[in-house]
Protein backbone atom coordinates (compact mmCIF):
# COMPACT_ATOMS: atom_id res chain seq x y z
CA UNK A 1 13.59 53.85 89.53
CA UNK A 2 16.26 51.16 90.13
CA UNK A 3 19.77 52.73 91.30
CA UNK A 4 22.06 51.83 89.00
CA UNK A 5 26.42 51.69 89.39
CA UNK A 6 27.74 50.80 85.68
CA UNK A 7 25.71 47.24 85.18
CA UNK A 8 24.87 47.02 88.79
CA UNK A 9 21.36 47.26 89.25
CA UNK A 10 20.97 48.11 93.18
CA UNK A 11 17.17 48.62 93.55
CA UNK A 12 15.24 51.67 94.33
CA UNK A 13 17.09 53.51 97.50
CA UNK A 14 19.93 51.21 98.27
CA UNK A 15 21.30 50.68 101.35
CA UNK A 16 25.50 50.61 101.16
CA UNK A 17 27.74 49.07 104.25
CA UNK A 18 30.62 51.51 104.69
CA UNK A 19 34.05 50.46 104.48
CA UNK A 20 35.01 50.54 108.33
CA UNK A 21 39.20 48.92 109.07
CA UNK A 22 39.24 45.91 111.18
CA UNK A 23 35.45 46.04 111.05
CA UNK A 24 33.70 45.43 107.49
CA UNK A 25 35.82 41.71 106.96
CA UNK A 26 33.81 39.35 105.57
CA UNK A 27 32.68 37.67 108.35
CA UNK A 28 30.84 41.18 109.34
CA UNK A 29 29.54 41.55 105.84
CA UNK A 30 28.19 38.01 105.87
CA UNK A 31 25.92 39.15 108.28
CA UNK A 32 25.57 42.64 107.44
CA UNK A 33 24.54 41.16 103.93
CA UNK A 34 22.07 39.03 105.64
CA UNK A 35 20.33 41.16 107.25
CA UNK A 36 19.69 43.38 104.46
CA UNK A 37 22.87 45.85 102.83
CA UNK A 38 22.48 46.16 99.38
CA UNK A 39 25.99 46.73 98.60
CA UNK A 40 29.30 46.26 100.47
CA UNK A 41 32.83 46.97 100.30
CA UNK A 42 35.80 45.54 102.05
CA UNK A 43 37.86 47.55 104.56
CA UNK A 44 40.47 50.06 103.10
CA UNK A 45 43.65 48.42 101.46
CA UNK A 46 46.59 50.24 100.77
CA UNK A 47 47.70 50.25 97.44
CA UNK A 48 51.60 50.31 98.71
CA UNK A 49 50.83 47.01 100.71
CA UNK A 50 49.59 45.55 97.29
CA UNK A 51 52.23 46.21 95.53
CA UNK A 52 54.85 45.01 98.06
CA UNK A 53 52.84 41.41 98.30
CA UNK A 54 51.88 42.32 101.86
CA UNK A 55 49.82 39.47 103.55
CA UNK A 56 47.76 42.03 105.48
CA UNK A 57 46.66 43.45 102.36
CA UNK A 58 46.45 40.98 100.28
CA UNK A 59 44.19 39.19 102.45
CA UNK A 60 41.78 42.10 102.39
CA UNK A 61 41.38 40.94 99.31
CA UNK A 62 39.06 37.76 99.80
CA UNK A 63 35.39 38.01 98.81
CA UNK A 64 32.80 35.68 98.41
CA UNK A 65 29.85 35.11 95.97
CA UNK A 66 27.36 35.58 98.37
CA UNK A 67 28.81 39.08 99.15
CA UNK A 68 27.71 40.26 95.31
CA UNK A 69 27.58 43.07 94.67
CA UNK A 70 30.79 44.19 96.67
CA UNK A 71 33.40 46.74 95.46
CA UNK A 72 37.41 46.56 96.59
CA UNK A 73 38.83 50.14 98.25
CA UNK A 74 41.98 51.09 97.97
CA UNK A 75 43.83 54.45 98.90
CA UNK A 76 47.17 55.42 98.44
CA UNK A 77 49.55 58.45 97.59
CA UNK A 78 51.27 57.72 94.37
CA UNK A 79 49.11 57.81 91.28
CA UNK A 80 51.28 54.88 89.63
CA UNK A 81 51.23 52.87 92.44
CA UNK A 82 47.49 53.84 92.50
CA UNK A 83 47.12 52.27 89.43
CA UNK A 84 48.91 49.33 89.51
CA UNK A 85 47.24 48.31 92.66
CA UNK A 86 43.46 48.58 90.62
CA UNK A 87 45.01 46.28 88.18
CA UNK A 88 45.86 43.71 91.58
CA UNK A 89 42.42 44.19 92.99
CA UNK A 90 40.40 44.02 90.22
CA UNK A 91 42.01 40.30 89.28
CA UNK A 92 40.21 39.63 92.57
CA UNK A 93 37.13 39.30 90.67
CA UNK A 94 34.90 42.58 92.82
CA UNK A 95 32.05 44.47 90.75
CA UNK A 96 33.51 47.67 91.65
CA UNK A 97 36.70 49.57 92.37
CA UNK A 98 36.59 52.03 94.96
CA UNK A 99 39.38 54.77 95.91
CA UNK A 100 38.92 56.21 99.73
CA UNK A 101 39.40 59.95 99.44
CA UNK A 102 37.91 60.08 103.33
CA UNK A 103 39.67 58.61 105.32
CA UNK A 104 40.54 61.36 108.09
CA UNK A 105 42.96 59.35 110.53
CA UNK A 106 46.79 60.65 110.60
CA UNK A 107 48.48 57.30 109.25
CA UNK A 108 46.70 57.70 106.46
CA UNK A 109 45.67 61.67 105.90
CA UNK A 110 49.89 62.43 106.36
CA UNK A 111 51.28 60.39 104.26
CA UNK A 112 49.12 61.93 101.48
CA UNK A 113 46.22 59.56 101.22
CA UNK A 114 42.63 59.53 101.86
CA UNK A 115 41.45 62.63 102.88
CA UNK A 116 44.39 64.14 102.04
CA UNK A 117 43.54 64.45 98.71
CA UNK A 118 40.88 67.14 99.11
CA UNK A 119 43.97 69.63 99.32
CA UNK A 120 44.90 69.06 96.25
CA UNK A 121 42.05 68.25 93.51
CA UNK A 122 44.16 68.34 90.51
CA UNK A 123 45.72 65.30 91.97
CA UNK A 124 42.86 63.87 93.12
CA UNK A 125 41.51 64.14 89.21
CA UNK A 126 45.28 62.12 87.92
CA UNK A 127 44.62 59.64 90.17
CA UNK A 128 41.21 58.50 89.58
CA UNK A 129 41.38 58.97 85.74
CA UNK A 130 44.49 56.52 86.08
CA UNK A 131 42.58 54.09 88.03
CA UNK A 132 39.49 54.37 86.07
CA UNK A 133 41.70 53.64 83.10
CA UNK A 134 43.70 50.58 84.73
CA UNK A 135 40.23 48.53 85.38
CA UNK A 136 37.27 46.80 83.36
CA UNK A 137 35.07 47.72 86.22
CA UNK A 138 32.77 51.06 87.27
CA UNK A 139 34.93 53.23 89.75
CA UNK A 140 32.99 54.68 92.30
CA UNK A 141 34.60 57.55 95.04
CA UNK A 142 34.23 57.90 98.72
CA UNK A 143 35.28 61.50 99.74
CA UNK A 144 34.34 64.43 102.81
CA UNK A 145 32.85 67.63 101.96
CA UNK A 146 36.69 69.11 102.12
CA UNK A 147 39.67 69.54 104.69
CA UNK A 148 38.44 71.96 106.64
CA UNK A 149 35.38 74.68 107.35
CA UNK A 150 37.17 76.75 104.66
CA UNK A 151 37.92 74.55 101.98
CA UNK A 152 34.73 72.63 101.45
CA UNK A 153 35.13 72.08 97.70
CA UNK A 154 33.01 68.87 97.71
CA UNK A 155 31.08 70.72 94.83
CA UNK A 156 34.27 70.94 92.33
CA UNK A 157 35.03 67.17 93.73
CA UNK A 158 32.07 66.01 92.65
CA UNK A 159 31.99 67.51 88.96
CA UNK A 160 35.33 66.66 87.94
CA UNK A 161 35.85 63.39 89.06
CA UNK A 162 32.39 62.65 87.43
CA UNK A 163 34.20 64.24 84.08
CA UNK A 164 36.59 61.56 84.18
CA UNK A 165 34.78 58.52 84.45
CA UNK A 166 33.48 57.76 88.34
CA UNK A 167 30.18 55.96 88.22
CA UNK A 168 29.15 56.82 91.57
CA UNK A 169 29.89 59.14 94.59
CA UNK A 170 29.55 58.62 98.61
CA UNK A 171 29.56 61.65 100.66
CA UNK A 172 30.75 62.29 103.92
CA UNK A 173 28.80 65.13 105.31
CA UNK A 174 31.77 66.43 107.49
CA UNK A 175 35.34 67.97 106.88
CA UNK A 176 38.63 65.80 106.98
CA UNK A 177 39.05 68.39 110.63
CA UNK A 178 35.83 67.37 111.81
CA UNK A 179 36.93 63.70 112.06
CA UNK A 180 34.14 62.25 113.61
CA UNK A 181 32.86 64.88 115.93
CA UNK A 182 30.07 67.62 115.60
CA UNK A 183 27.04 66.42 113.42
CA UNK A 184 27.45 65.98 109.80
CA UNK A 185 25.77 68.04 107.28
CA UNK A 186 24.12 66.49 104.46
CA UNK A 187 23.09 70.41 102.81
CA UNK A 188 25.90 69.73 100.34
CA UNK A 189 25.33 66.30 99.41
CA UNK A 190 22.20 67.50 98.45
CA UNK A 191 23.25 70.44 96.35
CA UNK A 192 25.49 68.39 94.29
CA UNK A 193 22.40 65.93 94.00
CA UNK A 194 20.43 68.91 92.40
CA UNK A 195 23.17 70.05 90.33
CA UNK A 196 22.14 69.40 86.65
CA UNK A 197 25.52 68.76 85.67
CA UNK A 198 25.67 65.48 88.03
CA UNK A 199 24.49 62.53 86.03
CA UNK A 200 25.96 59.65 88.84
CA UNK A 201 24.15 58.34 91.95
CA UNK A 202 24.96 60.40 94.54
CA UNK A 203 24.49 58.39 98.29
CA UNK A 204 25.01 60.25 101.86
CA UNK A 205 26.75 58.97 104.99
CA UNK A 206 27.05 60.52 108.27
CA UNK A 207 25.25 60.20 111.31
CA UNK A 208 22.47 57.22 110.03
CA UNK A 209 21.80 55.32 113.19
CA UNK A 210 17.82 55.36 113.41
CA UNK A 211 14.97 54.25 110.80
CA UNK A 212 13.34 57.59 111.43
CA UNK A 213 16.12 59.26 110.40
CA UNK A 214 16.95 57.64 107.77
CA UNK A 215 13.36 58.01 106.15
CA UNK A 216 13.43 61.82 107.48
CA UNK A 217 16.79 62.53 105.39
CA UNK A 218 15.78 60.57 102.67
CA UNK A 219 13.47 63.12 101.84
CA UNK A 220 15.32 65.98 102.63
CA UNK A 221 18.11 65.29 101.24
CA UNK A 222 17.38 63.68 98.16
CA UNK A 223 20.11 61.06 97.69
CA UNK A 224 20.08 58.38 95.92
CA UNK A 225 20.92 55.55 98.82
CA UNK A 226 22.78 55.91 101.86
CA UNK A 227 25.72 54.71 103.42
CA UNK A 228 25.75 53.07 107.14
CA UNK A 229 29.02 52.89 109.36
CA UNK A 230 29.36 52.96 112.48
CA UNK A 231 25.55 52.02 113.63
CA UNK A 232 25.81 48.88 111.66
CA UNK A 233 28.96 47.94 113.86
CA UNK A 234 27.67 44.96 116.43
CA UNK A 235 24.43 45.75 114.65
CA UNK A 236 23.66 44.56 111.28
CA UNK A 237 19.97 44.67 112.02
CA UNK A 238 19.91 48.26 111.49
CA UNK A 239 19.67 47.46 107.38
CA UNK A 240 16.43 45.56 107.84
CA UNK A 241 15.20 47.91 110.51
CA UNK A 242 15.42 51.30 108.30
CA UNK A 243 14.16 48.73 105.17
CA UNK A 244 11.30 47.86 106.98
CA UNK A 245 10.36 51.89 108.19
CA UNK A 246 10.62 52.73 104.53
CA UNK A 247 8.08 50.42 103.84
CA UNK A 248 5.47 50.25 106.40
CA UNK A 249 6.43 53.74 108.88
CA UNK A 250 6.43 51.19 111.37
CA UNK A 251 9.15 50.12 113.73
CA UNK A 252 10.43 46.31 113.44
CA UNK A 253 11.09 44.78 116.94
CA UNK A 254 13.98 44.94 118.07
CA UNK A 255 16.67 41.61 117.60
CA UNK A 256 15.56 38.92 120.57
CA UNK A 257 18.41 37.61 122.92
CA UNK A 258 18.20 34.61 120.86
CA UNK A 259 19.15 35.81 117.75
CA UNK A 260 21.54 38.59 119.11
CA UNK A 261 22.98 34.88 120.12
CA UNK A 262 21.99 33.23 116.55
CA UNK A 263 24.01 36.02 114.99
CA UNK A 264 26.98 36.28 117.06
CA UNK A 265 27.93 32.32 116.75
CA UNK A 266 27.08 32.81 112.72
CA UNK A 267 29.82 35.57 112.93
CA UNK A 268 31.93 33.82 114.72
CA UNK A 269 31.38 30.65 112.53
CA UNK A 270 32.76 32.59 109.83
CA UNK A 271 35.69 34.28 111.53
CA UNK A 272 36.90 31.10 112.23
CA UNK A 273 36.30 29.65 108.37
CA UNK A 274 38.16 32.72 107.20
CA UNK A 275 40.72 33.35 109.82
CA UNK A 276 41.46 29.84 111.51
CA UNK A 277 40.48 28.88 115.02
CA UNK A 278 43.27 31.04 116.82
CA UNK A 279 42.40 34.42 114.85
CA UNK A 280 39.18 33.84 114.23
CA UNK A 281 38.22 33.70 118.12
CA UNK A 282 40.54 36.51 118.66
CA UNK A 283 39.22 38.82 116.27
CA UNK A 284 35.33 38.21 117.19
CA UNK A 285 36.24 39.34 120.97
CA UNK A 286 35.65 43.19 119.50
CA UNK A 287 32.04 42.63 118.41
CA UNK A 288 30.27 41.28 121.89
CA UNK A 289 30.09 44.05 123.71
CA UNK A 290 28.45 45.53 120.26
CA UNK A 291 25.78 42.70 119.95
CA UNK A 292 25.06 42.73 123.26
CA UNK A 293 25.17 46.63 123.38
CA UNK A 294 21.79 47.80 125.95
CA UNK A 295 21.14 44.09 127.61
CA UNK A 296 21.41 44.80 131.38
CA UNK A 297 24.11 43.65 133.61
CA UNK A 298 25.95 41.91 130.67
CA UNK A 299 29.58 43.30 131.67
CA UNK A 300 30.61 39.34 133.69
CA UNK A 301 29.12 37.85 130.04
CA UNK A 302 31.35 40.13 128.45
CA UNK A 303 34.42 39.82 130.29
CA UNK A 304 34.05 35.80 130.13
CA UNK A 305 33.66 35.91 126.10
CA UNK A 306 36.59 38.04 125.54
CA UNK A 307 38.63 35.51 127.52
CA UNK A 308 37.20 32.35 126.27
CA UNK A 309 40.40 30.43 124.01
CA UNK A 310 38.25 27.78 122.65
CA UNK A 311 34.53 27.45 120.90
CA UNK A 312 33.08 25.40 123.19
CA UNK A 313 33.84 27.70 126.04
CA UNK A 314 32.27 30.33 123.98
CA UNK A 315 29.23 28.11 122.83
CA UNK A 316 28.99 27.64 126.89
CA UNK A 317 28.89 30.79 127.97
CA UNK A 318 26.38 32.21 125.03
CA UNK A 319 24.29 29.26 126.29
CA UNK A 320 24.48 30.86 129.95
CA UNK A 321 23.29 34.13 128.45
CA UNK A 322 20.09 32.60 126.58
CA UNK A 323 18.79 31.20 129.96
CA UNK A 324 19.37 34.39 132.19
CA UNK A 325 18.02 36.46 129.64
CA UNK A 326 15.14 34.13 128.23
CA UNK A 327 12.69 35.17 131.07
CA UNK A 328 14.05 38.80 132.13
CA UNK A 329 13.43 40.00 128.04
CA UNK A 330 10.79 38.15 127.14
């Protein structure tokens, strides 16, 4: 049975990119989206920085058709701020609004945003009813399983925000104190899954970095879809790769040095389009050591691309790379 968000018909267990800042721009989900994520979502944007005009923000902004279906995420502290900043983002033509109730870093977690919210649900429950009133479009919820070990109230999350209109919830399987650290524990997620009263899709994220686990949890846990962070970063391949294990139980070779290559000049292509030149060359210096993450003796590769200035040098050096590698991977 098809997975479906409002209208948005996201076949049978789909695979969602997590919303990662300075990470999931669109050049990343160009080729994120290639390589097989069902759904994506641009990074974070503060609803304050909307508001104010603020080019950082509003940039964050910018999709593309080919990145259908993609949802906007916002966060923020004020609930009329909240909502006025839905009304911005969803003239930005997404499918989807989605309001980070997650996000565990400091900045954000205390000034009374993202995961912040978990400490106080009847809050929480203002500010997505306003935003699910200021929009046209399904709202959909990224949250943790609560603040800390002794205020996991994921379950009560999950219930009332699902009362007052969310289409869809993403689960975090570890506490706001947890940050990133210990192992995350999808045994929730799947309780609220089984609970009767839960009508939405629920999907689980945490900890996905294999095809085997991904097809182990699956069944465990009973989700709907899953969402993939962090081992998607520098590797977009793992969408195709867990695809593929659903399908067959088999393993899909891993990416060749040519098109760990193909796909770092594509990104890079499109960093440039988006950003200009200047940025665009800048920003792609973060992802090399990703895409080249396990390829022996790559560190004087690496240390040349993050101080190439111009595309040619960088077209120069990634040809150096396919001939010392051509023969020692094949």
């Amino acid at each position: 049975m098809s997975v479906q968000i409002g209208n948005i018909e996201l076949g049978e267990f789909p695979l969602l990119l997590a919303p990662m800042e300075d990470v999931s721009d669109p050049p990343f989900r160009y080729v994120c989206k290639q390589n097989g994520a069902d759904m994506m979502y641009t990074e974070f944007i503060s609803s304050e920085g909307l508001i104010r005009d603020a080019a950082k923000s509003r940039q964050k902004l910018d999709i593309f058709e080919y990145e259908r279906p993609i949802g906007i995420q916002i966060f923020g502290s004020d609930i009329d701020h909240m909502r006025e900043a839905t009304e911005i983002a969803s003239l930005a033509g997404p499918d989807l609004m989605d309001i980070n109730y997650g996000c565990p870093v400091k900045q954000v977690a205390c000034r009374g945003a993202g995961a912040s919210l978990l400490q106080d649900i009847d809050k929480m429950v203002a500010m997505t009813k306003a935003v699910v009133g200021a929009t046209h479009l399904p709202v959909t919820v990224k949250t943790r399983l609560g603040w800390d070990d002794n205020t996991k109230n994921v379950y009560e999350v999950a219930e009332r925000l699902q009362d007052v209109g969310i289409k869809a919830l993403t689960i975090h399987g570890r506490t706001r104190a947890q940050m990133y650290k210990g192992v995350a524990d999808w045994s929730m997620i799947r309780d609220i899954k089984k609970n009767p009263r839960i009508r939405i899709p629920i999907f689980g994220n945490g900890d996905i970095d294999s095809p085997e686990k991904a097809a182990e949890w699956r069944m465990q846990y009973e989700v709907d879809g899953m969402m993939i962070g962090r081992a998607a970063i520098g590797y977009p391949w793992i969408f195709r790769e867990i695809k593929h294990y659903f399908k067959t139980g088999q393993h899909l070779d891993k990416p060749t040095i040519a098109e760990r290559i193909e796909v770092c000049k594509t990104h890079l292509q499109k960093s440039m389009e988006w950003k200009g030149p200047r940025t665009g060359i800048f920003e792609m210096r973060r992802h090399y050591s990703n895409y080249f993450k396990g390829v022996p003796d790559f560190k004087e590769f690496r240390m040349k691309l993050v101080t190439a200035a111009t595309v040619e040098e960088i077209m120069d050096i990634l040809g150096e790379v396919a001939k010392k590698y051509a023969f020692e991977m094949a």
